[in-house]
Protein backbone atom coordinates (compact mmCIF):
# COMPACT_ATOMS: atom_id res chain seq x y z
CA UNK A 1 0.00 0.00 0.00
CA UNK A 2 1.53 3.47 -0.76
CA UNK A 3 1.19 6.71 1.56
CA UNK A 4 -1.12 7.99 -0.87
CA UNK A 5 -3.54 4.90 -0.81
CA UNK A 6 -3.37 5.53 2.91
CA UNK A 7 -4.51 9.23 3.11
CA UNK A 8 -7.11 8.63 0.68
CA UNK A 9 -8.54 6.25 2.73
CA UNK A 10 -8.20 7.94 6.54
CA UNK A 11 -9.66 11.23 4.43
CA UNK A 12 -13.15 9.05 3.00
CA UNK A 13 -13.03 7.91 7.17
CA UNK A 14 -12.51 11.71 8.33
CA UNK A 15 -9.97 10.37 10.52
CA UNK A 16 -6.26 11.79 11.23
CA UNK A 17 -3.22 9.36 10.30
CA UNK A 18 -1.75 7.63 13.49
CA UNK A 19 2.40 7.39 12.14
CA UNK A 20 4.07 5.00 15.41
CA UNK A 21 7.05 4.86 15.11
CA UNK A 22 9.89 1.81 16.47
CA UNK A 23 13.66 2.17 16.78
CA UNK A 24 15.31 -0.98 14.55
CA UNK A 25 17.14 -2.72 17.15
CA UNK A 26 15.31 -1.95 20.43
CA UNK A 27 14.99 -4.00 22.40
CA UNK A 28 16.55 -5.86 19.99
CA UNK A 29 16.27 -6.13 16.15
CA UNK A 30 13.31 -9.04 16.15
CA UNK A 31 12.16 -7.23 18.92
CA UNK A 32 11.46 -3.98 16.96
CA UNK A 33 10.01 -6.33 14.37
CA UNK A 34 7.60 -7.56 16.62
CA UNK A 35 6.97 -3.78 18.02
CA UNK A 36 5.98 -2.77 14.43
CA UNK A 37 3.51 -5.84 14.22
CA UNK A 38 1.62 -5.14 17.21
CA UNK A 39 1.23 -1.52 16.56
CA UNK A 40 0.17 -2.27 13.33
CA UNK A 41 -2.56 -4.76 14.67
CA UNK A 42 -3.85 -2.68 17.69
CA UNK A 43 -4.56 0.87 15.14
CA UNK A 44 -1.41 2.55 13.98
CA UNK A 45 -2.17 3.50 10.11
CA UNK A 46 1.81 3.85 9.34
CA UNK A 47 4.50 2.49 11.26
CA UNK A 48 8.11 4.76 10.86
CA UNK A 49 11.39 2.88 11.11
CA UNK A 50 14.00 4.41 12.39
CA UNK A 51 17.29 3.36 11.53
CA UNK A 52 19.82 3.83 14.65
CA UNK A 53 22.47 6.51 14.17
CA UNK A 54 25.66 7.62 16.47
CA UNK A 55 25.02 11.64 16.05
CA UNK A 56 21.48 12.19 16.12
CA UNK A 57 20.85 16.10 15.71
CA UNK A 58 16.81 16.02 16.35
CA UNK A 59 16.26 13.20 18.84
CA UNK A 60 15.84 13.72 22.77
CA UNK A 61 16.72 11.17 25.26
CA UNK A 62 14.48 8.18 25.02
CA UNK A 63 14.92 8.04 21.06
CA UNK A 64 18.75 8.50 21.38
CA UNK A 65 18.76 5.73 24.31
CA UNK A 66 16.69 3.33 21.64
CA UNK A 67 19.10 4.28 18.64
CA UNK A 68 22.37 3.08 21.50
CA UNK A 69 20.78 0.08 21.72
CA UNK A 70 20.21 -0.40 17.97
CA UNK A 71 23.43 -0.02 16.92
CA UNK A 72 24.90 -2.28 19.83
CA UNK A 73 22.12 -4.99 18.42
CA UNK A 74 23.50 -4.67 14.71
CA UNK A 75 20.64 -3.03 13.53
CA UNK A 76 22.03 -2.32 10.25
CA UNK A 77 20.65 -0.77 7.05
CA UNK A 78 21.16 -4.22 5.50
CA UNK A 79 19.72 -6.45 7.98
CA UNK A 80 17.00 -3.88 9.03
CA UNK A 81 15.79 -4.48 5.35
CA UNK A 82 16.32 -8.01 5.80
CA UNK A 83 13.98 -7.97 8.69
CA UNK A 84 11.53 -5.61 7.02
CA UNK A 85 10.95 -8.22 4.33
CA UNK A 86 9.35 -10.59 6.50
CA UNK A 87 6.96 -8.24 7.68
CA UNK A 88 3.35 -8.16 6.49
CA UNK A 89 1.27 -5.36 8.37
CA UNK A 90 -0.98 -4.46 6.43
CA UNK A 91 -0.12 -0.34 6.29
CA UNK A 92 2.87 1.56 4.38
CA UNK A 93 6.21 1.26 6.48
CA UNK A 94 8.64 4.30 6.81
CA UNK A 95 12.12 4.63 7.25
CA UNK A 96 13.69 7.22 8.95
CA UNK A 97 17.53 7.72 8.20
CA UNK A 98 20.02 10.85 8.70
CA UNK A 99 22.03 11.19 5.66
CA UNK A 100 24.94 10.15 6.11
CA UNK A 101 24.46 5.97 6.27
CA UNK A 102 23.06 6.22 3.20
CA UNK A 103 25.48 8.48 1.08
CA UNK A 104 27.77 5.64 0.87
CA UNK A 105 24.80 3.32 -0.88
CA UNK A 106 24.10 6.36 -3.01
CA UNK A 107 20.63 7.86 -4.14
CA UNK A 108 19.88 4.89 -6.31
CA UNK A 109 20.91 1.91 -4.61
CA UNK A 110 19.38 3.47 -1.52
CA UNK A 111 15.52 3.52 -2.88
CA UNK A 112 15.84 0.44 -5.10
CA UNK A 113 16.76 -1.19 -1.87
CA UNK A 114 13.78 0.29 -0.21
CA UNK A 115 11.28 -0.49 -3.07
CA UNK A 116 12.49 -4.29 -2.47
CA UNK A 117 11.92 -4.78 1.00
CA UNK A 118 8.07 -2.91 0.41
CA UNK A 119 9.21 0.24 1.79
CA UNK A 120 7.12 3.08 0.84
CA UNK A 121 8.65 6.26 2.14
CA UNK A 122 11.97 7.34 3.12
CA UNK A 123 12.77 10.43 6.00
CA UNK A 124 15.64 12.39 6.04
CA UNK A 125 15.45 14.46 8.72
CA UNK A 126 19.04 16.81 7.96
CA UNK A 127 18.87 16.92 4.29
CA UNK A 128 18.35 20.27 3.46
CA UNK A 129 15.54 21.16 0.82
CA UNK A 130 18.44 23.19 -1.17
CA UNK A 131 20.03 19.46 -1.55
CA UNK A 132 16.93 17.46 -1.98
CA UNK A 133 16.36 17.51 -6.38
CA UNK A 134 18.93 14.46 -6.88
CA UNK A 135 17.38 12.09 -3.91
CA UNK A 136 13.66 13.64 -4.92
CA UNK A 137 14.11 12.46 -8.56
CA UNK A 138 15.28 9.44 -7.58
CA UNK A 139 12.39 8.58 -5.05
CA UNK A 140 10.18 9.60 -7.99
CA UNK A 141 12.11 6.68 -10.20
CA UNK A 142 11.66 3.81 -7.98
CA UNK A 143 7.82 4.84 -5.92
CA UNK A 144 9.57 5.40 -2.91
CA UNK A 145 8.22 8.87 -1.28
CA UNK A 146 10.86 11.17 0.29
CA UNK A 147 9.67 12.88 3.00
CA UNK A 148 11.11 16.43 4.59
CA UNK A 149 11.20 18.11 7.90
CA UNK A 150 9.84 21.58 8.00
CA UNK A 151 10.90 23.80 11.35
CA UNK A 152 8.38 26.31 13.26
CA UNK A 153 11.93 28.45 12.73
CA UNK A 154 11.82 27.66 8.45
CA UNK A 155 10.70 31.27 6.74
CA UNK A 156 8.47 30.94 3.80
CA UNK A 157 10.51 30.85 1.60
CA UNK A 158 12.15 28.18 2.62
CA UNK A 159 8.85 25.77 3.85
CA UNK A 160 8.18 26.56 -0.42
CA UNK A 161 11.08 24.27 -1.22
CA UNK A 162 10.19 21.81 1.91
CA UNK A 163 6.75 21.30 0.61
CA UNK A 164 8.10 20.62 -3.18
CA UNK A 165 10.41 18.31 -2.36
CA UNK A 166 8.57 16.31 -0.67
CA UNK A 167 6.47 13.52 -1.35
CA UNK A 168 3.72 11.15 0.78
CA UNK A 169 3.29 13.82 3.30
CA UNK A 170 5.24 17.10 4.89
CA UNK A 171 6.81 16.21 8.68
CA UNK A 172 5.76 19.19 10.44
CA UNK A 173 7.98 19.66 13.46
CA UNK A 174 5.18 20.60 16.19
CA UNK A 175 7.80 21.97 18.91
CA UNK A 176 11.28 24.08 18.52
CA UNK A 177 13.76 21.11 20.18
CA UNK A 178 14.27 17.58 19.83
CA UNK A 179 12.12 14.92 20.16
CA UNK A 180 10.56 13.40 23.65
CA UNK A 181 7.94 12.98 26.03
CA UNK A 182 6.23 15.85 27.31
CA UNK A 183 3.16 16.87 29.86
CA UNK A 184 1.95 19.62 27.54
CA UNK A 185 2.34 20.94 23.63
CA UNK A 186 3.40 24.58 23.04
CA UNK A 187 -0.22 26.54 22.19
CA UNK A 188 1.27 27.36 18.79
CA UNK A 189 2.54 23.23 18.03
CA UNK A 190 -0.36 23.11 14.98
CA UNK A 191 1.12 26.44 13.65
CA UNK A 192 3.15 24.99 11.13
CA UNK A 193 0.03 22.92 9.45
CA UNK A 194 -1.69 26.35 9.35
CA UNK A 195 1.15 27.86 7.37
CA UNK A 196 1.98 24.90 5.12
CA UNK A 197 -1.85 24.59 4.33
CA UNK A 198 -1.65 28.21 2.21
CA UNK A 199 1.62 26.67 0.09
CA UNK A 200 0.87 22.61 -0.74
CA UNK A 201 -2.30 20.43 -1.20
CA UNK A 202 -0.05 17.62 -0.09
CA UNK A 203 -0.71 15.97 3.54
CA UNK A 204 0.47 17.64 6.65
CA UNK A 205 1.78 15.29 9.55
CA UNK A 206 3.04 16.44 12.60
CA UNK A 207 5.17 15.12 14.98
CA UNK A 208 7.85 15.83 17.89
CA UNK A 209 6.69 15.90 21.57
CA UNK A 210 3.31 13.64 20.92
CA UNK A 211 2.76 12.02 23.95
CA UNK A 212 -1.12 11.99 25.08
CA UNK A 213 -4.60 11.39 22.98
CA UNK A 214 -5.11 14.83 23.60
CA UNK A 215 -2.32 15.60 21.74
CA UNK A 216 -3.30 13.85 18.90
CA UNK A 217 -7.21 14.64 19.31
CA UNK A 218 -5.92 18.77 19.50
CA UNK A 219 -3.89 18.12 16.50
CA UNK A 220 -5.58 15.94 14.34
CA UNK A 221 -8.15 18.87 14.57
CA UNK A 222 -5.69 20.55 11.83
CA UNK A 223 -3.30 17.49 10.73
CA UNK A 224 -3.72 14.93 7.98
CA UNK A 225 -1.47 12.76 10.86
CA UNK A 226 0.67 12.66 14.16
CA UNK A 227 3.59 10.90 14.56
CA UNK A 228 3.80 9.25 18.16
CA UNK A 229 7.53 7.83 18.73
CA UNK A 230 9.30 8.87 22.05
CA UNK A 231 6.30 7.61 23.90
CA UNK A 232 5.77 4.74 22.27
CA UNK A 233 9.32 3.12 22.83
CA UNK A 234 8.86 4.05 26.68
CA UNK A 235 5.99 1.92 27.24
CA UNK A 236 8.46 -0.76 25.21
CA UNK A 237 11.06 -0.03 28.17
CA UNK A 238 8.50 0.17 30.90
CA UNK A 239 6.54 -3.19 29.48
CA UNK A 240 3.42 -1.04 30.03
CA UNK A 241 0.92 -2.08 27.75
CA UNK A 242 1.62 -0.92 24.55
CA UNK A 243 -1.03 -2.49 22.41
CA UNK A 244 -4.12 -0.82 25.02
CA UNK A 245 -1.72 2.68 24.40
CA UNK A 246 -1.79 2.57 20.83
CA UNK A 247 -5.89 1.67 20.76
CA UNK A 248 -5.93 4.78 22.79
CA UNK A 249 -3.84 6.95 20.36
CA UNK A 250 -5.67 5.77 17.32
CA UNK A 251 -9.18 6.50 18.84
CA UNK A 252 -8.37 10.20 19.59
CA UNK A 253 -8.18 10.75 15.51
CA UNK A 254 -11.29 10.11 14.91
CA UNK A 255 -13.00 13.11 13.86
CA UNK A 256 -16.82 14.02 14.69
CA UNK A 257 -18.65 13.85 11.39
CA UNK A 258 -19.11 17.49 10.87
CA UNK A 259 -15.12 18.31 11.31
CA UNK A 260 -12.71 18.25 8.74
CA UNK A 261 -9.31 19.69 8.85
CA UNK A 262 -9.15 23.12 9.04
CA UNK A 263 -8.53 24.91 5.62
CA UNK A 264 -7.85 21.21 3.98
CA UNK A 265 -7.53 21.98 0.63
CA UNK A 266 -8.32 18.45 -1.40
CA UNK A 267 -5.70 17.22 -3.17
CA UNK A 268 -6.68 16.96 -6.84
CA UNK A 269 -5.61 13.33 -8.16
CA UNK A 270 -5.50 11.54 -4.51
């Protein structure tokens, strides 16, 4: 199933995208595998991948904790695709990468790879949009949607080239910091959707400091999707129950009939 398949469908539901998201490699690698089965089973629509990185520039504590233990589990590129293979959930999967373990595959390799193991969008959370034409072209070749960050600090100008670039959906960062668990969203966290809504038709997920379902009921308000990680992989640390958590999380998208994101402008084609 792609990303767009995906939208189409939560939009004719009136329901907001639940994106959960599992560090490869924590606990352990079959353990992450088994993470993104029973999210998928107990309501997430998406499940993100993220592959574990030494030098994280956007993750807080409980992500960069997760990615430690990935990498001391083996969690590579290579067998995290392995693994992925096996999978059958149901929903599009997501990887999230930082750059630099996959300049050494190149742009090519990289999504061909992807498109084999039935991944349908790729995150790159520092690649600037300035940088983004050769890997967008490429994602275009092989139907593997490359997905952006946009910042509550990104001018206009500069959320213009985020929003072109992109494919599947826009990441909205929701907070200015890294990613983690927190009490309470900043009053101004669906901002971003507000502004992005006025420059691309294309669907608006936001993530970063997600942590309650009123979080995502408050966003979904305005979002195509939220993206739930940090909390997600404590519950995996705690052994709280993850699969009544994520029940919870997907519930709080549902929309009333009579809502609809605000200033959704339909996507023509979707």
């Amino acid at each position: 199933m792609t990303l767009g398949q995906k939208w189409n469908e939560l939009r004719a539901r009136n329901e907001a995208g639940l994106i959960a998201y599992v560090m490869a490699g924590f606990p352990s690698v079959p353990g992450s595998m088994r993470m993104a089965e029973t999210l998928a089973r107990n309501g997430a629509d998406m499940i993100e991948i993220g592959l574990p990185f030494s030098d994280p520039i956007a993750d807080g504590p409980m992500i960069q904790s997760a990615s430690n233990a990935g990498l001391r589990n083996g969690a590579t590129l290579d067998r995290v695709l392995a693994e992925v293979k096996d999978l059958n959930p149901g929903i599009p999967l997501i990887l999230m990468s930082y750059l630099n373990p996959l300049l050494g595959r190149g742009r090519s390799k990289t999504f061909e790879a992807l498109m084999k193991a039935g991944i349908s969008g790729l995150i790159i959370p520092d690649l600037p949009a300035d940088e983004a034409h050769g890997w967008a072209s490429a994602s275009r070749v092989h139907g593997v949607d490359l997905i952006l960050l946009a910042a509550p600090t990104s001018p206009e100008e500069r959320l213009r080239k985020i929003a072109a670039a992109s494919n599947g959906f826009v990441y909205c960062v929701g907070v200015t910091g890294t990613t983690g668990i927190r009490k309470a969203l900043p009053p101004d966290a669906g901002r971003m959707v507000r502004t992005l809504r006025r420059i691309t038709d294309k669907p608006l997920a936001v993530g970063f400091g997600i942590s309650t379902p009123g979080h995502v009921r408050a966003l979904s308000a305005s979002a195509d999707g939220v993206i739930v990680a940090s909390r997600l992989l404590r519950a995996v640390e705690t052994r709280e129950d993850l699969p009544s958590l994520v029940r919870s999380l997907k519930r709080a998208t549902v929309r009333s009939p009579r809502s609809r994101p605000s200033g959704r402008r339909e996507r023509r084609g979707a």
